[in-house]
C-alpha atoms as a PDB file:
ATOM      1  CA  UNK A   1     100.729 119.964  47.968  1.00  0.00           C
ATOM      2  CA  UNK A   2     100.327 120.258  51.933  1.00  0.00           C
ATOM      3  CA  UNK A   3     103.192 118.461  53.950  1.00  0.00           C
ATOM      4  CA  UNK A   4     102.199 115.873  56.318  1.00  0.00           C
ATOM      5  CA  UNK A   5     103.914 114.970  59.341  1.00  0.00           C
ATOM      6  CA  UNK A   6     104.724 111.538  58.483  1.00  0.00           C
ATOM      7  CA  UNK A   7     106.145 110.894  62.328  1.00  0.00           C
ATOM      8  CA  UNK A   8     104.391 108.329  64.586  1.00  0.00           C
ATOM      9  CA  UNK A   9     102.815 110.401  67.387  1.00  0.00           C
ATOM     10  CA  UNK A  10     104.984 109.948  70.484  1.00  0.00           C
ATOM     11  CA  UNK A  11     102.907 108.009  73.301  1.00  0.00           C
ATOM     12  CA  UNK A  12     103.197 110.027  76.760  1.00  0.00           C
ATOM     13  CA  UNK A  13     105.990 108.675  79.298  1.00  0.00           C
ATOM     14  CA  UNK A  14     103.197 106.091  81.006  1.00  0.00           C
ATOM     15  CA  UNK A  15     102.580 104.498  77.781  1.00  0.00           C
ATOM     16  CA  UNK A  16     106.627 104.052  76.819  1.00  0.00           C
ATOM     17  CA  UNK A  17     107.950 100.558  77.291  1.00  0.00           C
ATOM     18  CA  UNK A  18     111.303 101.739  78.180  1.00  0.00           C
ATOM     19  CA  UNK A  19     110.507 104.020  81.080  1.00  0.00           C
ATOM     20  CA  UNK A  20     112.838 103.806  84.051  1.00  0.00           C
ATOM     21  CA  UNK A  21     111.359 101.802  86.564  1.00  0.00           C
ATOM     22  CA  UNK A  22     112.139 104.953  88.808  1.00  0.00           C
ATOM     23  CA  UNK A  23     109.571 107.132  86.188  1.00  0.00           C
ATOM     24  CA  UNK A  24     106.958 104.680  87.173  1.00  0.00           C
ATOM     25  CA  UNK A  25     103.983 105.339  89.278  1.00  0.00           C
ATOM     26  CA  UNK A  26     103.609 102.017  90.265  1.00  0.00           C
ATOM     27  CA  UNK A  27     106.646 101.094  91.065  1.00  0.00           C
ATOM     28  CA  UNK A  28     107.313 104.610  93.267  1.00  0.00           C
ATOM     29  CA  UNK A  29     103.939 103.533  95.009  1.00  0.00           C
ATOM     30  CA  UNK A  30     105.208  99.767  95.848  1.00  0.00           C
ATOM     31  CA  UNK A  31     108.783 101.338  96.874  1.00  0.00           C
ATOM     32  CA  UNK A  32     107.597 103.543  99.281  1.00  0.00           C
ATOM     33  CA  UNK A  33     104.800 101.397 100.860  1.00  0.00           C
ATOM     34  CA  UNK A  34     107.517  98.654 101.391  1.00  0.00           C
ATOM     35  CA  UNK A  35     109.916 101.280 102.854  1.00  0.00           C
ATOM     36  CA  UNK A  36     107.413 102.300 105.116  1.00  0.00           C
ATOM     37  CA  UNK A  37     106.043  99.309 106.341  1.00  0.00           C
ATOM     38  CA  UNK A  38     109.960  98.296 106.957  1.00  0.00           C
ATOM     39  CA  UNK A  39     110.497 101.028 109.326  1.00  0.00           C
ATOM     40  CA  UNK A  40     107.212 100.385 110.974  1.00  0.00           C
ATOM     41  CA  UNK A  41     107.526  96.889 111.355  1.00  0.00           C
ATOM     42  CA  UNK A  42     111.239  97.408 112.761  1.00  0.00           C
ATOM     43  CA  UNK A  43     109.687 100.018 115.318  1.00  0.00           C
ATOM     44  CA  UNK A  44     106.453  97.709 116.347  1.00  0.00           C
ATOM     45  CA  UNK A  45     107.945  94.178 116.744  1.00  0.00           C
ATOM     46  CA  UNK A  46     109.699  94.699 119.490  1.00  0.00           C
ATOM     47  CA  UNK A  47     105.976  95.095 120.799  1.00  0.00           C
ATOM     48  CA  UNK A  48     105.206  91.569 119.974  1.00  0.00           C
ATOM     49  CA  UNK A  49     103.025  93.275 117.547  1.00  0.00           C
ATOM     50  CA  UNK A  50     103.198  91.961 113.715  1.00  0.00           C
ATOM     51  CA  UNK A  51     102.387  94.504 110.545  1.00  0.00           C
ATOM     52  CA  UNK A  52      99.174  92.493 109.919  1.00  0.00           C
ATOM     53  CA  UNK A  53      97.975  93.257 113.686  1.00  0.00           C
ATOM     54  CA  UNK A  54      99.045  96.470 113.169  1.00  0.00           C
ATOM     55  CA  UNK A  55      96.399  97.193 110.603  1.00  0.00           C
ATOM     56  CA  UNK A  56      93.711  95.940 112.837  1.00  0.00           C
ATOM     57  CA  UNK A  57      94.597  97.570 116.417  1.00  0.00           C
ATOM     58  CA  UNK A  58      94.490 100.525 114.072  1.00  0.00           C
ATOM     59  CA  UNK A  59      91.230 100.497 113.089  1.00  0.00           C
ATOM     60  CA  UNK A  60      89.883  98.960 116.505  1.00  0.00           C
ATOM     61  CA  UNK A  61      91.882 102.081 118.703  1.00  0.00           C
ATOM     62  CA  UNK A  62      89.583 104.135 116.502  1.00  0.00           C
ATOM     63  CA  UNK A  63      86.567 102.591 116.817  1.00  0.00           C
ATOM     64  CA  UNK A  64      86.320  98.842 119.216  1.00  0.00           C
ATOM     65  CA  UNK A  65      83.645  96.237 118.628  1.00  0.00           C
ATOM     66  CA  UNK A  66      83.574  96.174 114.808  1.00  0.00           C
ATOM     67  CA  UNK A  67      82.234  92.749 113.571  1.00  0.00           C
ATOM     68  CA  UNK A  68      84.830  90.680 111.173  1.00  0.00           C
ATOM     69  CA  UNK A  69      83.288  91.835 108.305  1.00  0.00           C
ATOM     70  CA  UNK A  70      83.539  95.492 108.927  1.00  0.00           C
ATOM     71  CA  UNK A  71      87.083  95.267 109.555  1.00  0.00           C
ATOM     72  CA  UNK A  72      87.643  93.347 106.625  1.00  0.00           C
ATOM     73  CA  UNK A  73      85.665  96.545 104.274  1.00  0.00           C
ATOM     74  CA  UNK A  74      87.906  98.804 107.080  1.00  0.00           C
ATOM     75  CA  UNK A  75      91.287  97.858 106.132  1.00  0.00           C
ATOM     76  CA  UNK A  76      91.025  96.487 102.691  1.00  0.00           C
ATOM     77  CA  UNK A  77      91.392  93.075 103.355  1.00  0.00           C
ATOM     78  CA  UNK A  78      89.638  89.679 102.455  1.00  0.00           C
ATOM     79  CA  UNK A  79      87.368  88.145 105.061  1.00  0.00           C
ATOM     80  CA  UNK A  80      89.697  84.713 105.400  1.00  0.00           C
ATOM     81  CA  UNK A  81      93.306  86.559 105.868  1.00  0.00           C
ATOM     82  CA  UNK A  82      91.067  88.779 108.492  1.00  0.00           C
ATOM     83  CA  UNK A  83      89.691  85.522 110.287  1.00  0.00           C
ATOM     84  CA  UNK A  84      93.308  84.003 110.422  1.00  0.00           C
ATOM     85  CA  UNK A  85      94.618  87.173 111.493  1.00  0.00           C
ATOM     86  CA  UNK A  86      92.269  87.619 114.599  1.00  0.00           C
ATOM     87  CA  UNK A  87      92.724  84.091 115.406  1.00  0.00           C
ATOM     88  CA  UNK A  88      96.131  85.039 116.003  1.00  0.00           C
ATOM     89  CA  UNK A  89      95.747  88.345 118.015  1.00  0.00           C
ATOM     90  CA  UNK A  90      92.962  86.268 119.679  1.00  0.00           C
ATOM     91  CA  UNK A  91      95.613  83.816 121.146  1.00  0.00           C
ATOM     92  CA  UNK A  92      98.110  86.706 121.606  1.00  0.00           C
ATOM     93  CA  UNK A  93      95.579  88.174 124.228  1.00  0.00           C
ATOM     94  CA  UNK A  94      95.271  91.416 122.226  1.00  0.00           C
ATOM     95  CA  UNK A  95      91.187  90.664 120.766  1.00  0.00           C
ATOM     96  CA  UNK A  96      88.209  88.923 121.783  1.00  0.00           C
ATOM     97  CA  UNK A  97      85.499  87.818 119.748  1.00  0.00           C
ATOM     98  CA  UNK A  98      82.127  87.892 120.947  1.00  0.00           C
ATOM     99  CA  UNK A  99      78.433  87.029 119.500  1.00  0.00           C
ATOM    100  CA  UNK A 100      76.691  90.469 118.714  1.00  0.00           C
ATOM    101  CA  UNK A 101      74.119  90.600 120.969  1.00  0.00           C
ATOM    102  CA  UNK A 102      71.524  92.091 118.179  1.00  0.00           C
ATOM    103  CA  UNK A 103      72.332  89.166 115.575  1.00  0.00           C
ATOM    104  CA  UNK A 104      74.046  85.712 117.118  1.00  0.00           C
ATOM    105  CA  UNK A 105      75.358  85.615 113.362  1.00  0.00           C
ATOM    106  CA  UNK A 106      77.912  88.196 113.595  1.00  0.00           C
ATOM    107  CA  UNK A 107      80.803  88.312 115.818  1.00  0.00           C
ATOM    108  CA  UNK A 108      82.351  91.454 117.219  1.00  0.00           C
ATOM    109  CA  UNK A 109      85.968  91.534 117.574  1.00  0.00           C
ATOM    110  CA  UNK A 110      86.988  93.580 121.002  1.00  0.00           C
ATOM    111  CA  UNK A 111      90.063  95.365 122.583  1.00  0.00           C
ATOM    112  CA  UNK A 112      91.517  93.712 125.527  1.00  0.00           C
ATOM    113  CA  UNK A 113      93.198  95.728 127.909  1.00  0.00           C
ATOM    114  CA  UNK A 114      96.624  94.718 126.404  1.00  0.00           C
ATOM    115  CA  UNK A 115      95.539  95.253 122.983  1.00  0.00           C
ATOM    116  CA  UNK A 116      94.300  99.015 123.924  1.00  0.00           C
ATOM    117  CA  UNK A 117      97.346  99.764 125.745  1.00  0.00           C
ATOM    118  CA  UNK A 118      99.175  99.015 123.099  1.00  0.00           C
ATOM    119  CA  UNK A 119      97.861 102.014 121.146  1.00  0.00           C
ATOM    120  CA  UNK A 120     100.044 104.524 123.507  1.00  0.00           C
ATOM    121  CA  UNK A 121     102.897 103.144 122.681  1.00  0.00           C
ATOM    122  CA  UNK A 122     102.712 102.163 119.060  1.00  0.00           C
ATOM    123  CA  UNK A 123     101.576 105.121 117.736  1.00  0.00           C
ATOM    124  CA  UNK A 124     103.728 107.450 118.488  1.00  0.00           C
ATOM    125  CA  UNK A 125     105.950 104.677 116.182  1.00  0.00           C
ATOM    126  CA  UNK A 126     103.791 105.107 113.180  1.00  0.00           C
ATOM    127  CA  UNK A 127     104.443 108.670 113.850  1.00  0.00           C
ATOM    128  CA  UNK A 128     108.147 108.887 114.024  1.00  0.00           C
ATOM    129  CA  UNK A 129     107.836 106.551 110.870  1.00  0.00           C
ATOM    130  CA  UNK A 130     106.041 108.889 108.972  1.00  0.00           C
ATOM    131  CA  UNK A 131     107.689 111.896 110.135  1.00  0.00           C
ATOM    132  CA  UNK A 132     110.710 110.048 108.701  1.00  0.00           C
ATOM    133  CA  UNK A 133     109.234 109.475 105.761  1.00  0.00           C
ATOM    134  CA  UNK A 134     107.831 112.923 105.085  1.00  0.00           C
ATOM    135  CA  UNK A 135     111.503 114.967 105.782  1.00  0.00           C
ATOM    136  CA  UNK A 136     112.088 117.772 103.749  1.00  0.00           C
ATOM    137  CA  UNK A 137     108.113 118.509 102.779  1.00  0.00           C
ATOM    138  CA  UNK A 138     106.131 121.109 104.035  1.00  0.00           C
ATOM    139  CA  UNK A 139     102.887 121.328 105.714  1.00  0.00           C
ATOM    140  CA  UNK A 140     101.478 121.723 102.574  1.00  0.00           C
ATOM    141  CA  UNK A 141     103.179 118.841 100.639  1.00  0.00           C
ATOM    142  CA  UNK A 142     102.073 116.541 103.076  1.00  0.00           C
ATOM    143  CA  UNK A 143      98.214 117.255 102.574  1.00  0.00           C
ATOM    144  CA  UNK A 144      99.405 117.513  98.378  1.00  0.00           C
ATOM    145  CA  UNK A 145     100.466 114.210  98.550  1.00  0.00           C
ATOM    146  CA  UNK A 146      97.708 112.429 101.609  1.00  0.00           C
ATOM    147  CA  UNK A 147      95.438 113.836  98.558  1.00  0.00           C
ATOM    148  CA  UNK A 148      97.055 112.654  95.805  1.00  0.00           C
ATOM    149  CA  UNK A 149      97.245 109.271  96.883  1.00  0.00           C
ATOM    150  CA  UNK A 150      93.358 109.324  98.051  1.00  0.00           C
ATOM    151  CA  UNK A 151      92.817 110.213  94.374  1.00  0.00           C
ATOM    152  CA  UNK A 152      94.847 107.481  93.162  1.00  0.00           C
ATOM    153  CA  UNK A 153      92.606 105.191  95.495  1.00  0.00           C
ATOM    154  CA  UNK A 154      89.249 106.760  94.163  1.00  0.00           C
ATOM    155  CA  UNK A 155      90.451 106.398  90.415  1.00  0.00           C
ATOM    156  CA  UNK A 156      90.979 102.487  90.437  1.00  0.00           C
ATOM    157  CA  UNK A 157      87.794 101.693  93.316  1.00  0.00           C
ATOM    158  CA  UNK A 158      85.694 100.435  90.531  1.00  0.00           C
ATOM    159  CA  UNK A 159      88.468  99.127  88.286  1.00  0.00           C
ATOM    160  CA  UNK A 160      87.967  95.326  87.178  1.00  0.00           C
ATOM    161  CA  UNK A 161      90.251  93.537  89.848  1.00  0.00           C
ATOM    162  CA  UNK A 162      89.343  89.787  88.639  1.00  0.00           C
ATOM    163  CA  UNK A 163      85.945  90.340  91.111  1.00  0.00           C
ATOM    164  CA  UNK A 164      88.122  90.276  94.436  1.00  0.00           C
ATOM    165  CA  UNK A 165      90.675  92.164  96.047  1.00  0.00           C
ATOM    166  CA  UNK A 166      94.203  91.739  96.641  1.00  0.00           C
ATOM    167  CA  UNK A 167      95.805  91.641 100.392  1.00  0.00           C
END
């Protein structure tokens, strides 16, 4: 008579329920996003210059006159936080908001001077942050990981989220 392996299969390490929280991907992705934004809020408020603004100078240093909507799609986040946040950068002097000339409808959301000058000195923050962040890994690493997290983005784009996203 054959012998059968009469041993439950052992799940892999993402599957156990008494990983670490330190073995998780999930929660190493969530720990170092919040250290990072942290160190980059700590370096860009003296600025006057929130972590929400941040993510919109950001896209508008790289390229100005998007409409809402765009930068909503640009930086991930839902088209009322965006409004509320431009509202606030509008009254901050660091965005206008002007009527597209090609379709009333729309409204493009523009650099002031303050909010472009801005971009000298803040980014060189972002980059001392990340430099930070990245001690101790290579050239190499650095692309390794960049493209490991892009693949982590690409793998859950079409996963069911409810039908919205989360800012």
């Amino acid at each position: 008579m054959p012998e059968t392996n009469s041993k439950a299969p052992v799940p892999p390490a993402e599957q156990r329920y008494d990983l670490p929280l330190e073995g998780s991907v999930g929660y190493q992705l969530r720990m170092a996003n919040r250290a990072v934004q942290r160190n980059l809020q700590s370096q860009i408020e003296p600025h006057g210059v929130t972590l929400g603004m941040w993510y919109f100078l950001r896209a508008l240093w790289l390229e100005d006159g998007l409409t809402q909507r765009e930068l909503s799609q640009r930086i991930g986040t839902m088209e009322p936080t965006t409004l509320s946040a431009l509202a606030t950068m509008e009254r901050s002097g660091l965005v206008t908001r002007e009527r597209d000339p090609h379709d009333r409808r729309k409204l493009c959301v523009r650099l002031t001077e303050r909010g472009r000058s801005l971009q000298s000195k803040l980014i060189p923050c972002a980059n001392e942050v990340i430099e930070r962040a990245t001690t101790g890994m290579s050239g190499e690493e650095r692309a390794r990981l960049i493209s490991c997290l892009a693949q982590v983005q690409r793998n859950l784009a079409d996963a069911p989220s409810g039908g919205r996203d989360i800012d």
